[in-house]
N, C-alpha and C. Protein backbone atom coordinates (compact mmCIF):
# COMPACT_ATOMS: atom_id res chain seq x y z
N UNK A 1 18.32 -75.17 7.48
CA UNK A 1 17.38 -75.14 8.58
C UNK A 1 16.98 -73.68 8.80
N UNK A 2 15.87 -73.37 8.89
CA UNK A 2 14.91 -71.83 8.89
C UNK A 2 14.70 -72.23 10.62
N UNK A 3 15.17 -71.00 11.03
CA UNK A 3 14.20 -70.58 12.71
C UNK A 3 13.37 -69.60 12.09
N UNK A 4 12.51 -69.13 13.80
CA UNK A 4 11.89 -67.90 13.29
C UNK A 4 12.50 -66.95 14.30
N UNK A 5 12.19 -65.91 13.84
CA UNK A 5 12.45 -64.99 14.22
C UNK A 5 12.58 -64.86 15.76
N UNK A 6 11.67 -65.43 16.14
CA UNK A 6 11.56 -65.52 17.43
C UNK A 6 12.65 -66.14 18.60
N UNK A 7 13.27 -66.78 17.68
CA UNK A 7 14.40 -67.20 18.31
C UNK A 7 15.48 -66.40 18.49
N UNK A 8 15.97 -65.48 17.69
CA UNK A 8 16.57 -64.55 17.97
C UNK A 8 16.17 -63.67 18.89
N UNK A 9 14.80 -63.04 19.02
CA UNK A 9 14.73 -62.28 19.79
C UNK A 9 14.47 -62.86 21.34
N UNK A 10 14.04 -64.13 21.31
CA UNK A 10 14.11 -65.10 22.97
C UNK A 10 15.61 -65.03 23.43
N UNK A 11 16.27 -64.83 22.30
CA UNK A 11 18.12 -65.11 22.67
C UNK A 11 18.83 -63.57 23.23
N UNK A 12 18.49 -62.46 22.30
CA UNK A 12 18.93 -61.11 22.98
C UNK A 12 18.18 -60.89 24.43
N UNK A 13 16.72 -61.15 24.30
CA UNK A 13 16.35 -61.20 25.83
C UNK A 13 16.83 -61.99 26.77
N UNK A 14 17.43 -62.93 26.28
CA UNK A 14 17.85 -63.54 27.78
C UNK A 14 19.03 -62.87 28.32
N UNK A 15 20.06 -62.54 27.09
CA UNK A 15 21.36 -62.04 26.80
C UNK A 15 20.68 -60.64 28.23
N UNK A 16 20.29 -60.07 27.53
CA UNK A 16 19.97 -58.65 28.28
C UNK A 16 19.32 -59.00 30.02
N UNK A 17 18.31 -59.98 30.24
CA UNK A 17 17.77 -60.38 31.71
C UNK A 17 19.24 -60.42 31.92
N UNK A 18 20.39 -61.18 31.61
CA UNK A 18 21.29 -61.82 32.17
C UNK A 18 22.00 -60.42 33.06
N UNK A 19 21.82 -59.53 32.54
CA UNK A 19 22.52 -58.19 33.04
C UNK A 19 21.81 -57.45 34.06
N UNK A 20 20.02 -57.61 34.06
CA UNK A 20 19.20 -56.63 34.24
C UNK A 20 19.94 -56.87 36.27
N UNK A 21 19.89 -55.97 36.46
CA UNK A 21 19.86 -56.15 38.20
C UNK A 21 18.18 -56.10 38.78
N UNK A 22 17.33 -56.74 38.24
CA UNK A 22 15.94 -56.89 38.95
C UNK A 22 14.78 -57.43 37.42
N UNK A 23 13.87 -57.50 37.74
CA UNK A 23 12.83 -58.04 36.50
C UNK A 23 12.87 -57.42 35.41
N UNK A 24 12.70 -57.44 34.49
CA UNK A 24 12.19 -56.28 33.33
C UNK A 24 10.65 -56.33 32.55
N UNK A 25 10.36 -55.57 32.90
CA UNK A 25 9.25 -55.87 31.94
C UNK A 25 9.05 -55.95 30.49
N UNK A 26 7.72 -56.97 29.81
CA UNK A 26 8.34 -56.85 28.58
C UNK A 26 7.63 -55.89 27.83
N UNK A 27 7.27 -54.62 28.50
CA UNK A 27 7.36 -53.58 26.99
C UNK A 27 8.74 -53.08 27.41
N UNK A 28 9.18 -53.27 28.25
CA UNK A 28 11.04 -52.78 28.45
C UNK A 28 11.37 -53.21 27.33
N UNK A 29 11.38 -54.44 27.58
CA UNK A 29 12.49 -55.47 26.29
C UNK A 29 11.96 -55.03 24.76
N UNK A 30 10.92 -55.21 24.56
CA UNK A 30 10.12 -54.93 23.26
C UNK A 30 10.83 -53.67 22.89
N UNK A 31 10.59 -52.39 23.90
CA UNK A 31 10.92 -51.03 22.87
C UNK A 31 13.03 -51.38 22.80
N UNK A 32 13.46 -51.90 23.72
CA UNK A 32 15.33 -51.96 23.91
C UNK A 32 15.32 -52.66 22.66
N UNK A 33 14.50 -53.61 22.11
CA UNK A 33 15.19 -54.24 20.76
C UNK A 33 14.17 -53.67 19.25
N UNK A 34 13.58 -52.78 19.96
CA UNK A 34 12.37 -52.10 18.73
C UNK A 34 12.02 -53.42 18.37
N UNK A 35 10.93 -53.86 19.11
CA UNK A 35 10.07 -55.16 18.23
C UNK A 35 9.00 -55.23 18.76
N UNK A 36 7.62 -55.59 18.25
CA UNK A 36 6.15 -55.61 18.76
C UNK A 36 6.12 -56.60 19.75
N UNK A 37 5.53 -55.71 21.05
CA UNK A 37 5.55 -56.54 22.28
C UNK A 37 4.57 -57.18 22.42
N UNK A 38 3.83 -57.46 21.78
CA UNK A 38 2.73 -58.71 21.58
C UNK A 38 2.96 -59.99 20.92
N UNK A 39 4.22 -59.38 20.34
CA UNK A 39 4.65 -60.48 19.28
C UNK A 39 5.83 -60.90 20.38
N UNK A 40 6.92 -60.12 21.24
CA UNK A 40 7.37 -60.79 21.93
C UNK A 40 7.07 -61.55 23.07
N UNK A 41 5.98 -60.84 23.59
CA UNK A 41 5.31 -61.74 24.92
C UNK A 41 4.98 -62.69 24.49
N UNK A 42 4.76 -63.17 23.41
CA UNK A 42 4.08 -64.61 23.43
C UNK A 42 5.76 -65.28 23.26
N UNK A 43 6.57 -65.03 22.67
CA UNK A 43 8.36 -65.85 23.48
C UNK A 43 8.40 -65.74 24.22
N UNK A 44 8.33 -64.58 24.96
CA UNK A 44 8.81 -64.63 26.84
C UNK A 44 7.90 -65.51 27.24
N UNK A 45 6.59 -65.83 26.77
CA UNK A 45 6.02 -66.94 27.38
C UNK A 45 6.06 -68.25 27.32
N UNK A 46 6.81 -68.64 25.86
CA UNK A 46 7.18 -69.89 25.48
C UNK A 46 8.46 -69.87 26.46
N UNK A 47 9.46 -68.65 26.73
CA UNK A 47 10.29 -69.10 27.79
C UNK A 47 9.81 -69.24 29.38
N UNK A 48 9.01 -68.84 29.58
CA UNK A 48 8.64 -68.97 30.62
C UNK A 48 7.93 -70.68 30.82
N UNK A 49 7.49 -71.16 29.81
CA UNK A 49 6.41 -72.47 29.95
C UNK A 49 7.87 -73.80 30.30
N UNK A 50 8.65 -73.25 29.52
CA UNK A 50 10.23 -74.19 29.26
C UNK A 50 11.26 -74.29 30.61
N UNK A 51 10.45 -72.91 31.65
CA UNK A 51 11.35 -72.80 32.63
C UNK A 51 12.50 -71.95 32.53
N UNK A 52 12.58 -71.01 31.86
CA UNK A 52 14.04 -70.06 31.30
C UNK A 52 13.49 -69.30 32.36
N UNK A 53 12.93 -68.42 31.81
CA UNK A 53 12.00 -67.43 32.47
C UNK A 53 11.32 -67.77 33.25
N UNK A 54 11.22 -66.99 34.34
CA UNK A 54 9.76 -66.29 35.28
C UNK A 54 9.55 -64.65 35.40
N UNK A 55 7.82 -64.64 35.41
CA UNK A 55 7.18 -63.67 35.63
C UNK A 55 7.07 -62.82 36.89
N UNK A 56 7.32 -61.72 37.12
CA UNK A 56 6.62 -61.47 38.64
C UNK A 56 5.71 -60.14 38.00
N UNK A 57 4.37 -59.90 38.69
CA UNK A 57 3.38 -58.83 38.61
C UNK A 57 3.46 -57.56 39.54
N UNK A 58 2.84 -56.65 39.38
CA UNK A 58 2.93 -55.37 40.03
C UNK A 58 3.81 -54.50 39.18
N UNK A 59 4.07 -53.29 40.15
CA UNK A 59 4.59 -51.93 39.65
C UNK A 59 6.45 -52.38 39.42
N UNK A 60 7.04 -53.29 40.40
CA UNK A 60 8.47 -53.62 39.87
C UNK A 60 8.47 -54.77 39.25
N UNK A 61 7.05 -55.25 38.84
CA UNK A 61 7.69 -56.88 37.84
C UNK A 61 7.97 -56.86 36.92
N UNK A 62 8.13 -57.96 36.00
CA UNK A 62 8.73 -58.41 34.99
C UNK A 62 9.26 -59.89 34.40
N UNK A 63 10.02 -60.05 33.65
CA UNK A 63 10.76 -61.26 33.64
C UNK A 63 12.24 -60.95 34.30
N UNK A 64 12.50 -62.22 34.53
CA UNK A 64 14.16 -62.49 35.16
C UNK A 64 14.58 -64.04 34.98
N UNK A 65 15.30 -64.11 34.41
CA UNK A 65 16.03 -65.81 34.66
C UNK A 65 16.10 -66.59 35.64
N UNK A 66 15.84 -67.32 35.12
CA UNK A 66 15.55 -68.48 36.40
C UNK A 66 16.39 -69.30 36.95
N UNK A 67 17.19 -69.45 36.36
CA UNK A 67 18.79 -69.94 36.60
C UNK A 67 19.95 -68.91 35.93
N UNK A 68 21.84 -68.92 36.60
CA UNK A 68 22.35 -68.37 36.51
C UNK A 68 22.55 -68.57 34.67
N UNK A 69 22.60 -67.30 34.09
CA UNK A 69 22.98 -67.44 32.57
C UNK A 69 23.85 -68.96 31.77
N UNK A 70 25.00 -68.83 32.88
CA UNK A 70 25.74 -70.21 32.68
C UNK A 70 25.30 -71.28 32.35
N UNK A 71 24.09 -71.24 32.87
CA UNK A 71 22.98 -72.80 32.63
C UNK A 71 22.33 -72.68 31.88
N UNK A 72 22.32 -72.03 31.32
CA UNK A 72 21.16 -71.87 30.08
C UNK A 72 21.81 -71.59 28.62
N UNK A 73 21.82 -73.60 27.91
CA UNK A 73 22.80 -73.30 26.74
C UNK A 73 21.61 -72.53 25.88
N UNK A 74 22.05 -72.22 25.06
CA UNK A 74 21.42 -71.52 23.41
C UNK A 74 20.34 -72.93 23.35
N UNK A 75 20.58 -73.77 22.97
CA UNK A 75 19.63 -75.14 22.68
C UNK A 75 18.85 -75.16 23.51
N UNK A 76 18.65 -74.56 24.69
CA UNK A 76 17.35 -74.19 25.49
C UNK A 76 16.36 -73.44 24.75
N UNK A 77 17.14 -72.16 24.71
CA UNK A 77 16.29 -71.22 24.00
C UNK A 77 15.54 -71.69 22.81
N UNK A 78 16.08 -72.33 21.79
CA UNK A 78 15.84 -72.42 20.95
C UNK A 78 14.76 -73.42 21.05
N UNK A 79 15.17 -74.68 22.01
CA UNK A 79 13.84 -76.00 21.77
C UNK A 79 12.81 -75.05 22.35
N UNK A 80 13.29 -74.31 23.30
CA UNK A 80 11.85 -73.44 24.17
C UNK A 80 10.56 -72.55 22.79
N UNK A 81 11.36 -72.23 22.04
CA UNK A 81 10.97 -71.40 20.80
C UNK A 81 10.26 -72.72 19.72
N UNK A 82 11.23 -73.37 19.04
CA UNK A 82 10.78 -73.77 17.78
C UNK A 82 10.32 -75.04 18.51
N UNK A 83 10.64 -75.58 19.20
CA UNK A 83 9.74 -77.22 20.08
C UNK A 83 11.11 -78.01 19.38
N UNK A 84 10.78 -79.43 20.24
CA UNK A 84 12.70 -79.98 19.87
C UNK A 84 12.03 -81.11 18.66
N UNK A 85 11.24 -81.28 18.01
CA UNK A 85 11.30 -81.85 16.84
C UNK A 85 12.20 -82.10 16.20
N UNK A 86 12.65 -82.80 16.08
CA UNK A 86 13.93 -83.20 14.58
C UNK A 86 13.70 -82.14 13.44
N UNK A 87 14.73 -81.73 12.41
CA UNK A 87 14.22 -81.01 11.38
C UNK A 87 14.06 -81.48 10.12
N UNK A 88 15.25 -83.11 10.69
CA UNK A 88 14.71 -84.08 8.81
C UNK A 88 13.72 -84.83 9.45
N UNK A 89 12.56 -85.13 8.92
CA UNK A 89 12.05 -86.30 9.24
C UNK A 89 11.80 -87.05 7.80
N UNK A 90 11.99 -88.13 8.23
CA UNK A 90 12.16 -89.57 7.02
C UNK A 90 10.89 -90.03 6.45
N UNK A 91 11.08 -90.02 5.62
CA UNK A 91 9.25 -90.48 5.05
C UNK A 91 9.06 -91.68 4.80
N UNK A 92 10.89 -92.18 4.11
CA UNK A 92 10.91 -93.78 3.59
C UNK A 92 10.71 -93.65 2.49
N UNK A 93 10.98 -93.26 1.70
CA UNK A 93 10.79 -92.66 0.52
C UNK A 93 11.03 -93.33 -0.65
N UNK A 94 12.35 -94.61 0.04
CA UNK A 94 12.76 -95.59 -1.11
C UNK A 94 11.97 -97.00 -1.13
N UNK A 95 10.42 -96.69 -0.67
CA UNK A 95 9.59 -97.49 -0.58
C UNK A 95 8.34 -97.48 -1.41
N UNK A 96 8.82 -96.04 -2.03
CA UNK A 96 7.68 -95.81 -3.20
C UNK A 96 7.84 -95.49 -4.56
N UNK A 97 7.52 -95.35 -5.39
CA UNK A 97 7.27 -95.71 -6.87
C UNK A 97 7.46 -97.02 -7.87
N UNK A 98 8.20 -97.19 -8.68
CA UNK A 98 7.97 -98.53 -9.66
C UNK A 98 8.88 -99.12 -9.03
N UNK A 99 10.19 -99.12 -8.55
CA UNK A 99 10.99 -100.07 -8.13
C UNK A 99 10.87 -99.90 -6.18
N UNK A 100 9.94 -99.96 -5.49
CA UNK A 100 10.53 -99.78 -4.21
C UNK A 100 11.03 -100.89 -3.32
N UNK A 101 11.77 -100.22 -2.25
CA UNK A 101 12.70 -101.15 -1.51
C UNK A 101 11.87 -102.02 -0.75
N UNK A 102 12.13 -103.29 -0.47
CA UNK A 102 10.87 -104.14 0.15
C UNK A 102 11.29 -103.39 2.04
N UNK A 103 10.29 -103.61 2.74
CA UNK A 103 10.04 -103.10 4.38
C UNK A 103 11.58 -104.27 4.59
N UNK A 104 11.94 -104.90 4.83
CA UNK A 104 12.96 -105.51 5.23
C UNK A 104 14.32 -105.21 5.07
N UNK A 105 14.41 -104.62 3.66
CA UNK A 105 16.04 -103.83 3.61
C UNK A 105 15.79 -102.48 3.85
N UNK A 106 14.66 -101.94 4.71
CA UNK A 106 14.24 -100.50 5.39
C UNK A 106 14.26 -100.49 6.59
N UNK A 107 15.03 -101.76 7.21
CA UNK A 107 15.14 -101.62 8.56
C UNK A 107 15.75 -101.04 8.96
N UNK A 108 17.03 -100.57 8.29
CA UNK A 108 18.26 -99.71 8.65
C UNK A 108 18.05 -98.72 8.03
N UNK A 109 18.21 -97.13 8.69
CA UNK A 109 17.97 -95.98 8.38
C UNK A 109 19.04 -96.04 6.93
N UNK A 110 18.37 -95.10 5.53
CA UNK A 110 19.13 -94.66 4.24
C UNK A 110 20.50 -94.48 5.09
N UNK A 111 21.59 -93.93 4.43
CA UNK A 111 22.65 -92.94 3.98
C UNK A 111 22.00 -91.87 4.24
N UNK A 112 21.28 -91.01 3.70
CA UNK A 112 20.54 -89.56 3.81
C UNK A 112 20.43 -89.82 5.17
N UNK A 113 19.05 -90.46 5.64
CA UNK A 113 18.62 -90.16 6.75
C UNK A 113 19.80 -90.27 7.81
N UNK A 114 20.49 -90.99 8.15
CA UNK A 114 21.66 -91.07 8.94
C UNK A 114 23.09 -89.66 8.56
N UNK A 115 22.93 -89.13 7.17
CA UNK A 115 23.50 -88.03 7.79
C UNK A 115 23.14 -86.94 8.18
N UNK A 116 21.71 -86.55 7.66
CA UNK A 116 20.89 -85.23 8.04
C UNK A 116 20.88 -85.51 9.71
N UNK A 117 20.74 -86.72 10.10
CA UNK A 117 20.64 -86.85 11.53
C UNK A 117 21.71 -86.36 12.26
N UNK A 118 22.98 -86.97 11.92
CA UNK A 118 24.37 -86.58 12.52
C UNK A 118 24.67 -85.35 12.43
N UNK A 119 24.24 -84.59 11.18
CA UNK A 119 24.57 -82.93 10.63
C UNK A 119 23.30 -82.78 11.87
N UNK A 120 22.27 -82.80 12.24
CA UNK A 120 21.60 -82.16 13.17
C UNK A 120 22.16 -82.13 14.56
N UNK A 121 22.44 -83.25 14.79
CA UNK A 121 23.42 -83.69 16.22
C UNK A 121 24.33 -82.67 16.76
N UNK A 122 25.36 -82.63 15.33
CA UNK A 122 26.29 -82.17 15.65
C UNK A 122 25.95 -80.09 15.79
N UNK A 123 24.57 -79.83 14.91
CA UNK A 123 24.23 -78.31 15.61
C UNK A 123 23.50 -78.37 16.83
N UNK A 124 22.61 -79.56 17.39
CA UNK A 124 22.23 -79.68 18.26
C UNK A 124 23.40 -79.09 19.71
N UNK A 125 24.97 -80.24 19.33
CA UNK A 125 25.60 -80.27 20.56
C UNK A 125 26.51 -78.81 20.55
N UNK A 126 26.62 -78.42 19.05
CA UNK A 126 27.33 -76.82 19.12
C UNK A 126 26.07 -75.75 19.94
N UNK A 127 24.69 -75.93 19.41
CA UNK A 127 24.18 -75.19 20.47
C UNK A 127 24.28 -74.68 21.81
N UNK A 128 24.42 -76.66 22.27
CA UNK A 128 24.41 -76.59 23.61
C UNK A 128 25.61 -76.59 24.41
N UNK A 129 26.54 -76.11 23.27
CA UNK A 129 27.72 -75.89 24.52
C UNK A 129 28.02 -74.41 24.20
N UNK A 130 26.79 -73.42 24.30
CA UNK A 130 27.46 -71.92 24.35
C UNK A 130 25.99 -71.84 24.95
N UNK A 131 26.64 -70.93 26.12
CA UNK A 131 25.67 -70.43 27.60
C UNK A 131 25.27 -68.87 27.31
N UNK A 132 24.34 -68.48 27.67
CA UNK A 132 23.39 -67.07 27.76
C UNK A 132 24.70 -66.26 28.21
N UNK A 133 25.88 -66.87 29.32
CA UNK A 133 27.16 -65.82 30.13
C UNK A 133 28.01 -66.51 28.88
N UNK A 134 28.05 -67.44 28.21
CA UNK A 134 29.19 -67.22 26.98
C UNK A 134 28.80 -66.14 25.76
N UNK A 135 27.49 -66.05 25.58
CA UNK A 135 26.78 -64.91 24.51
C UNK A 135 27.20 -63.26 25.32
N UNK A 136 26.64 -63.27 26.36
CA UNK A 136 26.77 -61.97 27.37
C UNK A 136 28.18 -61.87 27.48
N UNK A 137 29.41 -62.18 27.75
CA UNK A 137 30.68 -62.17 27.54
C UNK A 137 30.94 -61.86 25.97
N UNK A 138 30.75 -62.77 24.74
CA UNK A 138 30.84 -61.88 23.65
C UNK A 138 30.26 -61.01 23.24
N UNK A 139 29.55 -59.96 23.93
CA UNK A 139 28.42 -58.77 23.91
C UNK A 139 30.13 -57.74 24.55
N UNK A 140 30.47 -58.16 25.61
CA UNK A 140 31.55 -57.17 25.83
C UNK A 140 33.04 -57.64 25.44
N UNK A 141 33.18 -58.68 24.80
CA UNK A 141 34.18 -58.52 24.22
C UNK A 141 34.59 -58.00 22.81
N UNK A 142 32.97 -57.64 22.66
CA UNK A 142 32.89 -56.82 20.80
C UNK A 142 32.44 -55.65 20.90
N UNK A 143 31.87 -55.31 22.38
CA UNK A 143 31.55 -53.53 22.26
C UNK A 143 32.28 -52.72 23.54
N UNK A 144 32.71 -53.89 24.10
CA UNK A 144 33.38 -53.23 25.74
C UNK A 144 32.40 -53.47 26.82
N UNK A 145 33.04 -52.90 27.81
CA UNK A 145 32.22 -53.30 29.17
C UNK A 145 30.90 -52.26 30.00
N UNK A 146 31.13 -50.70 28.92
CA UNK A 146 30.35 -49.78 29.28
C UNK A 146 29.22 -50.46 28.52
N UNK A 147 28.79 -51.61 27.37
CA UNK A 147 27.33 -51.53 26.74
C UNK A 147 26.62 -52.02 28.00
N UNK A 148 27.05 -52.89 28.87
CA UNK A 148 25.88 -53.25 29.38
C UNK A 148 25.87 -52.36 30.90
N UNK A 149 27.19 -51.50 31.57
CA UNK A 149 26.79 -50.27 32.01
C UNK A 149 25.24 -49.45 31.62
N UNK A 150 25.82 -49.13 30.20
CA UNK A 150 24.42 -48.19 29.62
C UNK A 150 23.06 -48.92 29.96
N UNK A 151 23.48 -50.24 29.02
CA UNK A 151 21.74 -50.88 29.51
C UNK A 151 21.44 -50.90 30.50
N UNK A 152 22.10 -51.14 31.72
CA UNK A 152 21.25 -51.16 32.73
C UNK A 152 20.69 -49.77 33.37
N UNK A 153 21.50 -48.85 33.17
CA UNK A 153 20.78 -47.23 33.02
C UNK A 153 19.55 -47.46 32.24
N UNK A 154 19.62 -47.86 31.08
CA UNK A 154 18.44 -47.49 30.12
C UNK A 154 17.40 -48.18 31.10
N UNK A 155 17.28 -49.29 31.72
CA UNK A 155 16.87 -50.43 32.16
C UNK A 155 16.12 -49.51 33.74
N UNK A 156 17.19 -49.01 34.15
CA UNK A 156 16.52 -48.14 35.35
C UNK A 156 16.04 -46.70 35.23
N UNK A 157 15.84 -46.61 33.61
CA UNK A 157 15.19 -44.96 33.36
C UNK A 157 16.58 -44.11 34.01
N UNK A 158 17.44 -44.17 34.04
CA UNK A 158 19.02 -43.29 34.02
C UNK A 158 19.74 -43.27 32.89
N UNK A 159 20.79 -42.64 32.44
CA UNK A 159 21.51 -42.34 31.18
C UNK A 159 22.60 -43.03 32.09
N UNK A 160 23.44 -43.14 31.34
CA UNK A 160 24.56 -44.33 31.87
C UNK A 160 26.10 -43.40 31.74
């Protein structure tokens, strides 16, 4: 299964809102992860359409989360990004060429299709049981508790 890119970077931004003490804006976020902020505003906006995110305007706006990190598994982010489409879809496949299966013993999903489904399930439900504060917790349990000190300096134009 291929994401895009975009999913990663919808995921460090939330990781990082989760810390910010007020909105951020997104050429904030754009230059904190060096990535084209045209290319990220249009994620912060797919998170925003999904409900992750909200916007506020003026001289202190930005984005900020919309619920506490806790609530927001990874499988948010991600349907918010790639849309929740299935990633096998079944064509029926053993219905075509010289020998195909008649529509009646195709009532019941293949072997294939029933395990690509379950193998999806089962990343579906690992998604959704790790929260934006379970990602932000392993952010300081692999660099310590000063990284997100610093960021939020960087975050308020202060050195940390």
């Amino acid at each position: 299964m291929r994401m895009s890119a975009g999913v990663e970077w919808a995921v460090h931004c939330c990781v990082v809102l989760s810390q910010a003490e007020g909105p951020v804006p997104a050429t904030r976020l754009a230059e904190f992860h060096g990535v084209s902020r045209t290319y990220l505003a249009k994620h912060l906006q797919q998170l925003a359409r999904a409900g992750l995110v909200a916007s506020t305007e003026g001289r202190v706006g930005g984005y900020r989360l919309t619920r506490p990190a806790a609530d927001i598994a990874l499988l948010d982010v991600v349907v918010a990004i790639e849309g929740s489409d299935t990633a096998f879809q079944c064509t029926e496949i053993r219905q075509n060429g010289p020998l195909p299966a008649s529509p009646r013993n195709c009532r019941k999903a293949c072997g294939i299709a029933r395990a690509m489904w379950a193998a999806e399930q089962a990343w579906r439900d690992s998604l959704a049981g790790v929260t934006i504060a379970d990602l932000a917790a392993g952010v300081t349990a692999d660099t310590g508790p000063q990284t997100f000190v610093a960021l939020r300096g960087w975050l308020a134009g202060t050195p940390a």
